[in-house]
Protein backbone atom coordinates (compact mmCIF):
# COMPACT_ATOMS: atom_id res chain seq x y z
CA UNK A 1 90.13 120.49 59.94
CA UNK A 2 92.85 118.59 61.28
CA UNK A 3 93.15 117.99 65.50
CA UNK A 4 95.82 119.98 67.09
CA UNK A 5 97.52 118.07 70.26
CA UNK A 6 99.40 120.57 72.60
CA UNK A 7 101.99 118.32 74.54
CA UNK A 8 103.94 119.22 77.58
CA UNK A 9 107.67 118.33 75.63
CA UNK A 10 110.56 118.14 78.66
CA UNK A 11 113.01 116.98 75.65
CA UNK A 12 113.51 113.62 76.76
CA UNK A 13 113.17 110.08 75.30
CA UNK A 14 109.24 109.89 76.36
CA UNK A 15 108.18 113.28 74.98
CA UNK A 16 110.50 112.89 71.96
CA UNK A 17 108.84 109.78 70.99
CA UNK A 18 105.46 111.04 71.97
CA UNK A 19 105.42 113.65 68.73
CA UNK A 20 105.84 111.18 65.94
CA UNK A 21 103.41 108.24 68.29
CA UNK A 22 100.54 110.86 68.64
CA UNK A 23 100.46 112.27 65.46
CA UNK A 24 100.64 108.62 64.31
CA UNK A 25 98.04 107.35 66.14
CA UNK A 26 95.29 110.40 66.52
CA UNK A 27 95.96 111.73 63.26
CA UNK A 28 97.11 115.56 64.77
CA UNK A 29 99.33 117.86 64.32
CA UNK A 30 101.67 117.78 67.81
CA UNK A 31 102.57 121.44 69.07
CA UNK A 32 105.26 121.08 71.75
CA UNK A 33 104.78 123.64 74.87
CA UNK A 34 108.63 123.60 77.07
CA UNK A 35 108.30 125.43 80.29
CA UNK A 36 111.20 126.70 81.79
CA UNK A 37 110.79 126.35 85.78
CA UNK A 38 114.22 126.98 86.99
CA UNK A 39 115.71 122.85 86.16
CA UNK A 40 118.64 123.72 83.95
CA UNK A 41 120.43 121.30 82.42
CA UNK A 42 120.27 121.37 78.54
CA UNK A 43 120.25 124.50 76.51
CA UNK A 44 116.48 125.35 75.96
CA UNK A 45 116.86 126.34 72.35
CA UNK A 46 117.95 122.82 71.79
CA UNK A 47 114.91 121.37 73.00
CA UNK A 48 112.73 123.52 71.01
CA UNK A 49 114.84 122.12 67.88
CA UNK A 50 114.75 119.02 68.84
CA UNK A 51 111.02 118.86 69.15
CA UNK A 52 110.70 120.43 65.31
CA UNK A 53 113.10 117.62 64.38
CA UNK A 54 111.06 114.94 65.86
CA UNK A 55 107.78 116.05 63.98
CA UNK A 56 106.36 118.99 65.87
CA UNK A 57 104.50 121.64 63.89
CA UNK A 58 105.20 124.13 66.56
CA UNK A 59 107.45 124.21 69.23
CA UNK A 60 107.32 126.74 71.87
CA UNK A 61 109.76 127.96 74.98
CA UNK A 62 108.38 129.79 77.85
CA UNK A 63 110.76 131.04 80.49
CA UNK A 64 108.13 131.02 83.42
CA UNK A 65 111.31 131.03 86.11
CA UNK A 66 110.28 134.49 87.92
CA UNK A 67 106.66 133.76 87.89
CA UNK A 68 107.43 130.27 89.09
CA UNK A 69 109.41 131.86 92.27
CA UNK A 70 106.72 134.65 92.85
CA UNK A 71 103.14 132.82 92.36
CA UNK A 72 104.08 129.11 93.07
CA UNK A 73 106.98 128.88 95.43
CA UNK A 74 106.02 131.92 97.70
CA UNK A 75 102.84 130.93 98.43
CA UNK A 76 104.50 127.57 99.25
CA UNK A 77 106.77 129.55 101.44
CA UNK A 78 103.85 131.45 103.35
CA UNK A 79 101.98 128.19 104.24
CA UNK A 80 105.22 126.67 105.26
CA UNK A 81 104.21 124.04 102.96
CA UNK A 82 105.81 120.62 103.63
CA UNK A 83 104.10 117.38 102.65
CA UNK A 84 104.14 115.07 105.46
CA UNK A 85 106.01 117.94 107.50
CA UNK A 86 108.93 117.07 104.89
CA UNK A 87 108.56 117.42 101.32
CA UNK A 88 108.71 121.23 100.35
CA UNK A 89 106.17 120.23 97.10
CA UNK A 90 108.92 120.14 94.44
CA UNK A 91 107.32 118.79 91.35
CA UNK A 92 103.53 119.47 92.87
CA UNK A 93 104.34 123.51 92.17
CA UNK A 94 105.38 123.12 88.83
CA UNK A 95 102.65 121.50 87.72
CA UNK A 96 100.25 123.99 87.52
CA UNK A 97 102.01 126.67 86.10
CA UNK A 98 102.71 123.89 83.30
CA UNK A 99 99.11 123.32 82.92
CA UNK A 100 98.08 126.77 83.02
CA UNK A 101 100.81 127.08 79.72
CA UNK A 102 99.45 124.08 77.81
CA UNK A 103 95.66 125.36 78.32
CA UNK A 104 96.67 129.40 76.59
CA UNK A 105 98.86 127.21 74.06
CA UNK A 106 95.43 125.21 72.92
CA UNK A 107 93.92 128.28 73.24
CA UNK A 108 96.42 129.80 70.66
CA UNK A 109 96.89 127.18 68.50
CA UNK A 110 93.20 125.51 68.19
CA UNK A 111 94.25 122.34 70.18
CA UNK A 112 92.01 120.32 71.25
CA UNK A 113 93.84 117.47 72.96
CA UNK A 114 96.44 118.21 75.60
CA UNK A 115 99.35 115.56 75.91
CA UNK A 116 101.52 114.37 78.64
CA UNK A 117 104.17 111.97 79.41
CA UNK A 118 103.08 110.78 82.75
CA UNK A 119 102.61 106.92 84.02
CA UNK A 120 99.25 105.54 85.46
CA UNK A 121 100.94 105.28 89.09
CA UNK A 122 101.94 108.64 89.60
CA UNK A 123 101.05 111.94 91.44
CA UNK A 124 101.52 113.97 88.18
CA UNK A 125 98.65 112.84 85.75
CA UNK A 126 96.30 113.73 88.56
CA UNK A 127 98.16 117.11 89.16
CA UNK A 128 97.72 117.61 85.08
CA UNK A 129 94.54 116.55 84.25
CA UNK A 130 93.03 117.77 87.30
CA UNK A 131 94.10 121.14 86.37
CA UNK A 132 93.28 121.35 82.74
CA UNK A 133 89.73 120.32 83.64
CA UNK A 134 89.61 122.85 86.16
CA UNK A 135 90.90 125.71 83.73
CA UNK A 136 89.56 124.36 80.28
CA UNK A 137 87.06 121.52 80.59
CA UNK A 138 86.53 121.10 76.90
CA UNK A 139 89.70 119.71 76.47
CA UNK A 140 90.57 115.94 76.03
CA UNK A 141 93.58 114.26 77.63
CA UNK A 142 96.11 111.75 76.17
CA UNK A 143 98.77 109.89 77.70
CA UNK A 144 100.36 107.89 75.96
CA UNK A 145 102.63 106.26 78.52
CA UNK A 146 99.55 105.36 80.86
CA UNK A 147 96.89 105.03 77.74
CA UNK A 148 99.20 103.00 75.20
CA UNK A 149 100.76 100.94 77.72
CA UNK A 150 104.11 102.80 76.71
CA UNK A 151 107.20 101.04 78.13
CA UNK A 152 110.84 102.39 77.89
CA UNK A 153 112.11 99.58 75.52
CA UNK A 154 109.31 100.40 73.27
CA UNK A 155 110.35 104.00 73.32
CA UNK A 156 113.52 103.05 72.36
CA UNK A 157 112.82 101.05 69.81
CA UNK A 158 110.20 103.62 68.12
CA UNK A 159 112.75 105.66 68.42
CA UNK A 160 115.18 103.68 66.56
CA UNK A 161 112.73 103.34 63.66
CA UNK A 162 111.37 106.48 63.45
CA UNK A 163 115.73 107.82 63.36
CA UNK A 164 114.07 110.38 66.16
CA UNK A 165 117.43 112.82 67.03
CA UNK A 166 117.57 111.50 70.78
CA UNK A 167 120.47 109.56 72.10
CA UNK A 168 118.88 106.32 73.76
CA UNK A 169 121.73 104.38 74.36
CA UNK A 170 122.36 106.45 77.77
CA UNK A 171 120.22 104.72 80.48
CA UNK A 172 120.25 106.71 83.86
CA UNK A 173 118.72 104.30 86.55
CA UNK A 174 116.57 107.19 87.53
CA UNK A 175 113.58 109.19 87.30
CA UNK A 176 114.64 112.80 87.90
CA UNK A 177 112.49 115.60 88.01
CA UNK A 178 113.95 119.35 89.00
CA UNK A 179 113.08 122.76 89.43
CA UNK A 180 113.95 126.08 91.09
CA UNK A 181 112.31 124.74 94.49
CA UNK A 182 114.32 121.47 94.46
CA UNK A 183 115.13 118.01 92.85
CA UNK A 184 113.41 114.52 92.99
CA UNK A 185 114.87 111.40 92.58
CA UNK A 186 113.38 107.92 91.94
CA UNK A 187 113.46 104.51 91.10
CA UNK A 188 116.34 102.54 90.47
CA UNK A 189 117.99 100.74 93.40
CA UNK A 190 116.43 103.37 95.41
CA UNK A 191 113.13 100.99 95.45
CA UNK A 192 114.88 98.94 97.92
CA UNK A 193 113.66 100.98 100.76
CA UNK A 194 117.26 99.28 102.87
CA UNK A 195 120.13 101.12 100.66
CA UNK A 196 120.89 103.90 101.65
CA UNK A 197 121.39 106.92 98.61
CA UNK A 198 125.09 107.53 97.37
CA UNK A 199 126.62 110.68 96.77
CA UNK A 200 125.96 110.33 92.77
CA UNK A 201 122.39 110.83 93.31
CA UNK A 202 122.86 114.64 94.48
CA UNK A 203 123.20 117.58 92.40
CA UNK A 204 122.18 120.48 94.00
CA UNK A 205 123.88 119.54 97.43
CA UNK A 206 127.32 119.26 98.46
CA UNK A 207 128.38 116.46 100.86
CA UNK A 208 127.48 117.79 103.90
CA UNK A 209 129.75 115.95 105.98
CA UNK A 210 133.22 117.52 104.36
CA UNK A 211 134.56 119.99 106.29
CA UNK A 212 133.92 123.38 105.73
CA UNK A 213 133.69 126.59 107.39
CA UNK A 214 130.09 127.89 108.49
CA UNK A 215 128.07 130.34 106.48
CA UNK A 216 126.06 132.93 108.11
CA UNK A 217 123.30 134.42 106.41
CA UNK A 218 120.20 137.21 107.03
CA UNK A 219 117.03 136.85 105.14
CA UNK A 220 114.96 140.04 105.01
CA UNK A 221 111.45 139.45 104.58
CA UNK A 222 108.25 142.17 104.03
CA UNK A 223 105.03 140.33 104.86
CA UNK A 224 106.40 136.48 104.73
CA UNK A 225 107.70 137.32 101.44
CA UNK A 226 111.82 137.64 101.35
CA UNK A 227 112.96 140.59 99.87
CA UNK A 228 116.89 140.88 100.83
CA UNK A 229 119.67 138.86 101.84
CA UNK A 230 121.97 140.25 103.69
CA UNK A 231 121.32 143.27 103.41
CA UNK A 232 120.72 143.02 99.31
CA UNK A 233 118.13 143.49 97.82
CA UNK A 234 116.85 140.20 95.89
CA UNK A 235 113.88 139.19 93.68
CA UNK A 236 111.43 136.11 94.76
CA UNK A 237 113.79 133.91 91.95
CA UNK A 238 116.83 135.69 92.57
CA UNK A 239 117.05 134.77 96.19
CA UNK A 240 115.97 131.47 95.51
CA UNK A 241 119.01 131.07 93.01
CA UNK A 242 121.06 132.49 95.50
CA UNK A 243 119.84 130.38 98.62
CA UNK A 244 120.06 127.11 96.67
CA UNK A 245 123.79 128.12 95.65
CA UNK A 246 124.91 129.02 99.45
CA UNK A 247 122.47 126.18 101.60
CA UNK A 248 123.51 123.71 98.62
CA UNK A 249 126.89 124.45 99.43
CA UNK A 250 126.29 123.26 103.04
CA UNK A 251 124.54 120.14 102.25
CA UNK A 252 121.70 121.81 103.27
CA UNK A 253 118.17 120.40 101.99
CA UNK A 254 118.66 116.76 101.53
CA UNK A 255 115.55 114.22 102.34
CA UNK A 256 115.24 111.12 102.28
CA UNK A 257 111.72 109.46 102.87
CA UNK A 258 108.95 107.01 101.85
CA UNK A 259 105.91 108.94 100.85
CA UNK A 260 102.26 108.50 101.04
CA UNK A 261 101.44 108.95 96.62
CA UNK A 262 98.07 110.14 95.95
CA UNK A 263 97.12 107.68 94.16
CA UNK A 264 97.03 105.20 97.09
CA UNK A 265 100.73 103.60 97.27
CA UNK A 266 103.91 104.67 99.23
CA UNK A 267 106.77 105.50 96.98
CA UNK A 268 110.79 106.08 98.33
CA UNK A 269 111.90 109.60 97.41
CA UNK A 270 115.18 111.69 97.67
CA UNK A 271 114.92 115.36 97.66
CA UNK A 272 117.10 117.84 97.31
CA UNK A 273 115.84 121.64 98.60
CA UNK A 274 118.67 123.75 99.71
CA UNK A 275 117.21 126.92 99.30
CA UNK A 276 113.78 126.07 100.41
CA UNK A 277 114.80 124.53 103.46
CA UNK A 278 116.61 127.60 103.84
CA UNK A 279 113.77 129.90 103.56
CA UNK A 280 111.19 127.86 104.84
CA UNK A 281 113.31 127.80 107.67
CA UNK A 282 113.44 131.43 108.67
CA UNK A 283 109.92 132.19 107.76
CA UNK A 284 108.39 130.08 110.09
CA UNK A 285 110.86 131.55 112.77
CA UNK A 286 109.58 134.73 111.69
CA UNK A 287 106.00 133.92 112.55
CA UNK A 288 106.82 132.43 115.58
CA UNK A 289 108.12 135.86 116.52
CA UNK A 290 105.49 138.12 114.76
CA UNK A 291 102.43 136.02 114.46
CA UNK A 292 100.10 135.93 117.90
CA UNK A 293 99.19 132.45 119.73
CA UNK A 294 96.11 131.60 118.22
CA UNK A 295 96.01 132.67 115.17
CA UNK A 296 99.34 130.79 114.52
CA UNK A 297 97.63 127.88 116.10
CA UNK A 298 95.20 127.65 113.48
CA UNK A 299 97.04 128.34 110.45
CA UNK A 300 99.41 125.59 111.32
CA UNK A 301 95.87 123.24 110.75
CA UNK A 302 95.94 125.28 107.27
CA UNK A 303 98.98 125.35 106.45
CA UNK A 304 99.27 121.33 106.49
CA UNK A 305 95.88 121.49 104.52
CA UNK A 306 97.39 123.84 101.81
CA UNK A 307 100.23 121.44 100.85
CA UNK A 308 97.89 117.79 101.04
CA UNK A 309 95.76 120.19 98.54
CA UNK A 310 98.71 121.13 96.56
CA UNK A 311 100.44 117.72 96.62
CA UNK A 312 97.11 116.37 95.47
CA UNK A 313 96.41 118.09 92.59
CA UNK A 314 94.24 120.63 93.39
CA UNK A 315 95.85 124.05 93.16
CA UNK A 316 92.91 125.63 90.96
CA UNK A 317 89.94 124.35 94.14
CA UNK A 318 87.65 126.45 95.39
CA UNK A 319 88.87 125.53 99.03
CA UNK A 320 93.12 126.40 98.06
CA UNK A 321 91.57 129.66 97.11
CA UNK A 322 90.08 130.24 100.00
CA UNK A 323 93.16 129.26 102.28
CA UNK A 324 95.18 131.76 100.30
CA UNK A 325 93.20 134.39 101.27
CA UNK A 326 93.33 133.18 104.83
CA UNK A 327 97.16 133.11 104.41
CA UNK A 328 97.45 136.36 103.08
CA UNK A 329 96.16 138.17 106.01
CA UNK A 330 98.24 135.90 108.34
CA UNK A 331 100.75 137.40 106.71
CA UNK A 332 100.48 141.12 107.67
CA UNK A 333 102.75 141.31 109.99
CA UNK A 334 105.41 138.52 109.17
CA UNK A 335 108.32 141.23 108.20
CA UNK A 336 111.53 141.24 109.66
CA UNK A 337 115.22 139.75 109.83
CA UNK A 338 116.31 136.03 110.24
CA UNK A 339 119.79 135.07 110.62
CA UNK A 340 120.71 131.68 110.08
CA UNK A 341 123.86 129.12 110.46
CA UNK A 342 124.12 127.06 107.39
CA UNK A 343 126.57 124.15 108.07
CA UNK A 344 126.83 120.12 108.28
CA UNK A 345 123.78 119.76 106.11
CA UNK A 346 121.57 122.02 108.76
CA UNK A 347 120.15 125.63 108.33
CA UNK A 348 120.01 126.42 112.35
CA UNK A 349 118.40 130.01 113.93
CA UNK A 350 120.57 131.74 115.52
CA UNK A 351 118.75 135.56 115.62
CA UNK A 352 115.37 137.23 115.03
CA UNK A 353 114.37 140.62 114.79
CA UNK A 354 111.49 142.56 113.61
CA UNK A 355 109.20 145.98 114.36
CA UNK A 356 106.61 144.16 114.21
CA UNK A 357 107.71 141.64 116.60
CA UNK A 358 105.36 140.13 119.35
CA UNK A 359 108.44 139.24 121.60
CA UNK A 360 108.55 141.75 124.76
CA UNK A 361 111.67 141.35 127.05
CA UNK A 362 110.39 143.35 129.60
CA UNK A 363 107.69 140.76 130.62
CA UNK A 364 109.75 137.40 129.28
CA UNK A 365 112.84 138.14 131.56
CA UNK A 366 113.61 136.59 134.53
CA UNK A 367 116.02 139.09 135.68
CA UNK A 368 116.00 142.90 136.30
CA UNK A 369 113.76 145.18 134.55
CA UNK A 370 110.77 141.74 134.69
CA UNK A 371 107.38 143.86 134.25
CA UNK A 372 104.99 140.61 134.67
CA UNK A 373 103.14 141.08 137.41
CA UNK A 374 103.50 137.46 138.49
CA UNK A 375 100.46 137.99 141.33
CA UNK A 376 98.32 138.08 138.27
CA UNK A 377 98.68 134.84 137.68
CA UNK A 378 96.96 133.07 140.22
CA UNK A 379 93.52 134.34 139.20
CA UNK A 380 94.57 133.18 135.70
CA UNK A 381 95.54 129.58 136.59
CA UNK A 382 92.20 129.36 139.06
CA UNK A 383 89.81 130.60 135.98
CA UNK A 384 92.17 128.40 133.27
CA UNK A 385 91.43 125.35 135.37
CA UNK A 386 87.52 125.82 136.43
CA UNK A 387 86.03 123.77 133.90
CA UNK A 388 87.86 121.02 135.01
CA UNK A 389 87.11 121.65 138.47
CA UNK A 390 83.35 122.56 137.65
CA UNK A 391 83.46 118.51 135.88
CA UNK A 392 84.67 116.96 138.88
CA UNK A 393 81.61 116.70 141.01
CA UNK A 394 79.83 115.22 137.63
CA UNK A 395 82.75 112.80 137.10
CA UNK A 396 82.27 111.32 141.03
CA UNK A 397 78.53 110.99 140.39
CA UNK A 398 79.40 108.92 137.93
CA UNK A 399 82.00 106.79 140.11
CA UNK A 400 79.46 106.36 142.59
CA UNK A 401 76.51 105.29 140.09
CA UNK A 402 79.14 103.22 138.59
CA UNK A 403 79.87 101.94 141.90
CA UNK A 404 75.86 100.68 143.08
CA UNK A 405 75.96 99.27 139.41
CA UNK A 406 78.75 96.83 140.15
CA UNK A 407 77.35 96.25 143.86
CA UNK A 408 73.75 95.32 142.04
CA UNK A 409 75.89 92.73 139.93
CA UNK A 410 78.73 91.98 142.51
CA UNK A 411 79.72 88.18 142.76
CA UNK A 412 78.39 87.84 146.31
CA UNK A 413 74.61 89.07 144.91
CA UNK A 414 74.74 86.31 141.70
CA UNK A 415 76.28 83.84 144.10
CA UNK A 416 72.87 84.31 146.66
CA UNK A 417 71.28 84.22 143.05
CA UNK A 418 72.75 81.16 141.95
CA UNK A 419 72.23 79.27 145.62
CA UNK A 420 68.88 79.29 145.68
CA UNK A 421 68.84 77.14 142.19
CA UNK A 422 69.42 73.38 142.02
CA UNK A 423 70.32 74.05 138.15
CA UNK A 424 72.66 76.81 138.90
CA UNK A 425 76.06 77.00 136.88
CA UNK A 426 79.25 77.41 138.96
CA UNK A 427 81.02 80.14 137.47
CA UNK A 428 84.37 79.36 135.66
CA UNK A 429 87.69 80.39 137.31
CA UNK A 430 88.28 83.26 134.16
CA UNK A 431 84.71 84.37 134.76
CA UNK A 432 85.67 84.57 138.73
CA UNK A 433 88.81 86.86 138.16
CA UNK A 434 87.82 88.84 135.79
CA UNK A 435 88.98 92.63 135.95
CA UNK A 436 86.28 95.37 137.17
CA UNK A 437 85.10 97.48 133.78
CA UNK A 438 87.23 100.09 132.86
CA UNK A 439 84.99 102.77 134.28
CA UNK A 440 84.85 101.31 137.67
CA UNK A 441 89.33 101.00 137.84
CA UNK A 442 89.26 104.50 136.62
CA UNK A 443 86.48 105.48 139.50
CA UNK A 444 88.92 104.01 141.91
CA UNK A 445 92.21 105.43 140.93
CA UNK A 446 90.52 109.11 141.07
CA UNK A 447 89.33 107.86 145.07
CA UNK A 448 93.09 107.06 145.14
CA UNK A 449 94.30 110.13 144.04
CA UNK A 450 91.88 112.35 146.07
């Protein structure tokens, strides 16, 4: 029976080329899986065809766009996940929900080799591989861009002599990849971390120094989830769609950084994320207003730990499971109204409200109507501070054993020492100047001090 290879087909040069190469080379029939995550750009019917015309046996479509926005992105959203408190995890979302596609099509189809186009120095093949191992072990990987030492002119030319129907003469300088969440750009003269990015690079983003008037918006959300916009009531993708459109239109979203790759070397990025700059935005304004002191503490540790797992490859762990659940009851409570400012390339808070809010004006005022009964707070400050009072006697017994220590080894005792010996040494000038240990300056600035 012959092989069946299921590959991930964007409808570029790589993927296009990728049909004709694998079948070539393994001897399979190639059935191409397109998932529709929210990027745009070319008609989606025309990438199924072009994947038949290139030698596919099968070519699928699936428009995963609201199930990207409700199981991928909003979990983002309620573990404020941001990637060296930057990157809102663009391309690390998408993966998954990609994999999880190409594992039900093998499962369909008998495949028994999954295909992608990724390099050997990227984040992706880790976030691919690592997934269909964790869903569907039994299946074997290929990629031919990392495996076959696939370059770009070699595309070309196999395309060329296979007549593949894919325009190569069009060389953008750049790797894009986009999505509902946002837009990543790479390469090109971008590797020079000195130049600065041009305006050409953006798509999603207007400039966000042209003048313009602001835009006000509210964001509605029910249990860190947002739910309405202004007052209108939105799906998970909808509001998305329409945050991107209005933040976009601010210049809201744009990043530009030098990231720490998984795979062990830093790589310069630009990002576009208007809308989930937006929303990440408000939501964690929301918990600051809703969410008590130490639990918000401590899911700001997992929060950070969410997106390295994420951003790593490792949506399907046993631990990101775990951490869901954790965020899911954080977010009980997190329901309410956030207005913000968007303008100049900034979302800005500029109101808060919410029933469930933690926020009591009654004991944060200053003014009239202050319930906090300040005389209270003595007690509080004496018990807050007692176990570093109750240290202090231990810390001084330490100074003064510190302090017969030194005496025992003072200059003046090694100098009786070294009198009584006709072979004695006389120290050297550093050895005679030489600064008291650490332990015995700090002894002496806490005398000082008391």
């Amino acid at each position: 029976m012959t092989e069946r290879v299921v590959l991930a087909y964007s409808g570029g040069l790589d993927t296009s080329v990728a049909i004709p190469y694998l079948a070539d080379r393994t001897g399979a029939e190639v059935i191409a899986v397109s998932v529709d995550v929210g990027q745009g750009g070319e008609d989606m019917s025309a990438i199924r065809q072009r994947a038949l015309d290139c030698g596919a046996v099968e070519s699928e479509l699936v428009d995963a766009r609201e199930e990207f926005a409700s199981d991928f992105c909003l979990p983002a959203l309620r573990a404020n996940a941001l990637y060296m408190d930057r990157y809102p995890l663009v391309s690390a979302l998408s993966r998954p929900l990609i994999v999880k596609n190409l594992v039900a099509a093998a499962a369909r189809h008998g495949g028994t080799i999954v295909s992608h186009g990724c390099t050997g120095k990227g984040n992706d093949q880790v976030r691919f591989e690592v997934g269909i191992g964790s869903l569907a072990p039994h299946l074997k990987v290929v990629a031919p861009a990392r495996d076959y030492a696939w370059t770009r002119d070699k595309a070309i030319a196999y395309a060329q002599e296979k007549g593949l129907p894919i325009d190569v003469t069009h060389k953008s300088p750049y790797s894009i990849d986009q999505n509902l969440w946002g837009r990543a750009v790479e390469t090109g003269f971008l590797e020079d971390i000195w130049n600065g990015p041009i305006e050409d690079l953006y798509a999603y983003t207007s400039d966000p120094s042209a003048p313009r008037d602001p835009d006000e918006v509210v964001i509605t959300f029910a249990e860190g989830v947002p739910v309405a916009i202004d007052g209108e009531t939105f799906t998970p993708y909808q509001a998305i769609v329409e945050l991107n459109r209005r933040a976009g239109a601010q210049g809201v979203g744009r990043l530009d950084m030098v990231e720490d790759r998984l795979v062990g070397i830093k790589s310069r990025e630009v990002y576009e994320a208007p809308g989930a700059i937006a929303l990440l935005t408000a939501h964690q304004e929301l918990e600051n207003v809703t969410v008590e002191r130490d639990l918000a503490r401590f899911k700001r540790g997992v929060d950070q730990r969410w997106g390295e797992l994420v951003y790593d490859g490792l949506w399907f762990s046993p631990l990101k499971k775990a951490l869901d659940i954790f965020i899911d009851e954080a977010q009980r409570h997190v329901s309410g109204e956030i207005r913000l400012t968007l303008h100049g390339g900034r979302a800005v808070v500029t109101g808060r409200r919410s029933e469930a809010s933690l926020y009591d004006f009654g004991l944060a005022t200053y003014d009239e109507g202050d319930m906090f009964d300040q005389s209270l707070a003595r007690g509080f400050v004496d018990l807050w501070g007692l176990p570093s009072r109750s240290s202090r006697p231990r810390s001084s017994a330490v100074c003064t054993s510190s302090s017969s220590t030194v005496g025992r080894n003072s200059p003046d005792a090694h100098a009786a020492s070294r009198s009584s010996s006709a072979a004695s040494i006389r120290p050297s000038s550093a050895e005679s100047s030489s600064p008291a240990p650490a332990r015995t300056r700090a002894c002496a600035r806490d005398a000082a001090r008391s």
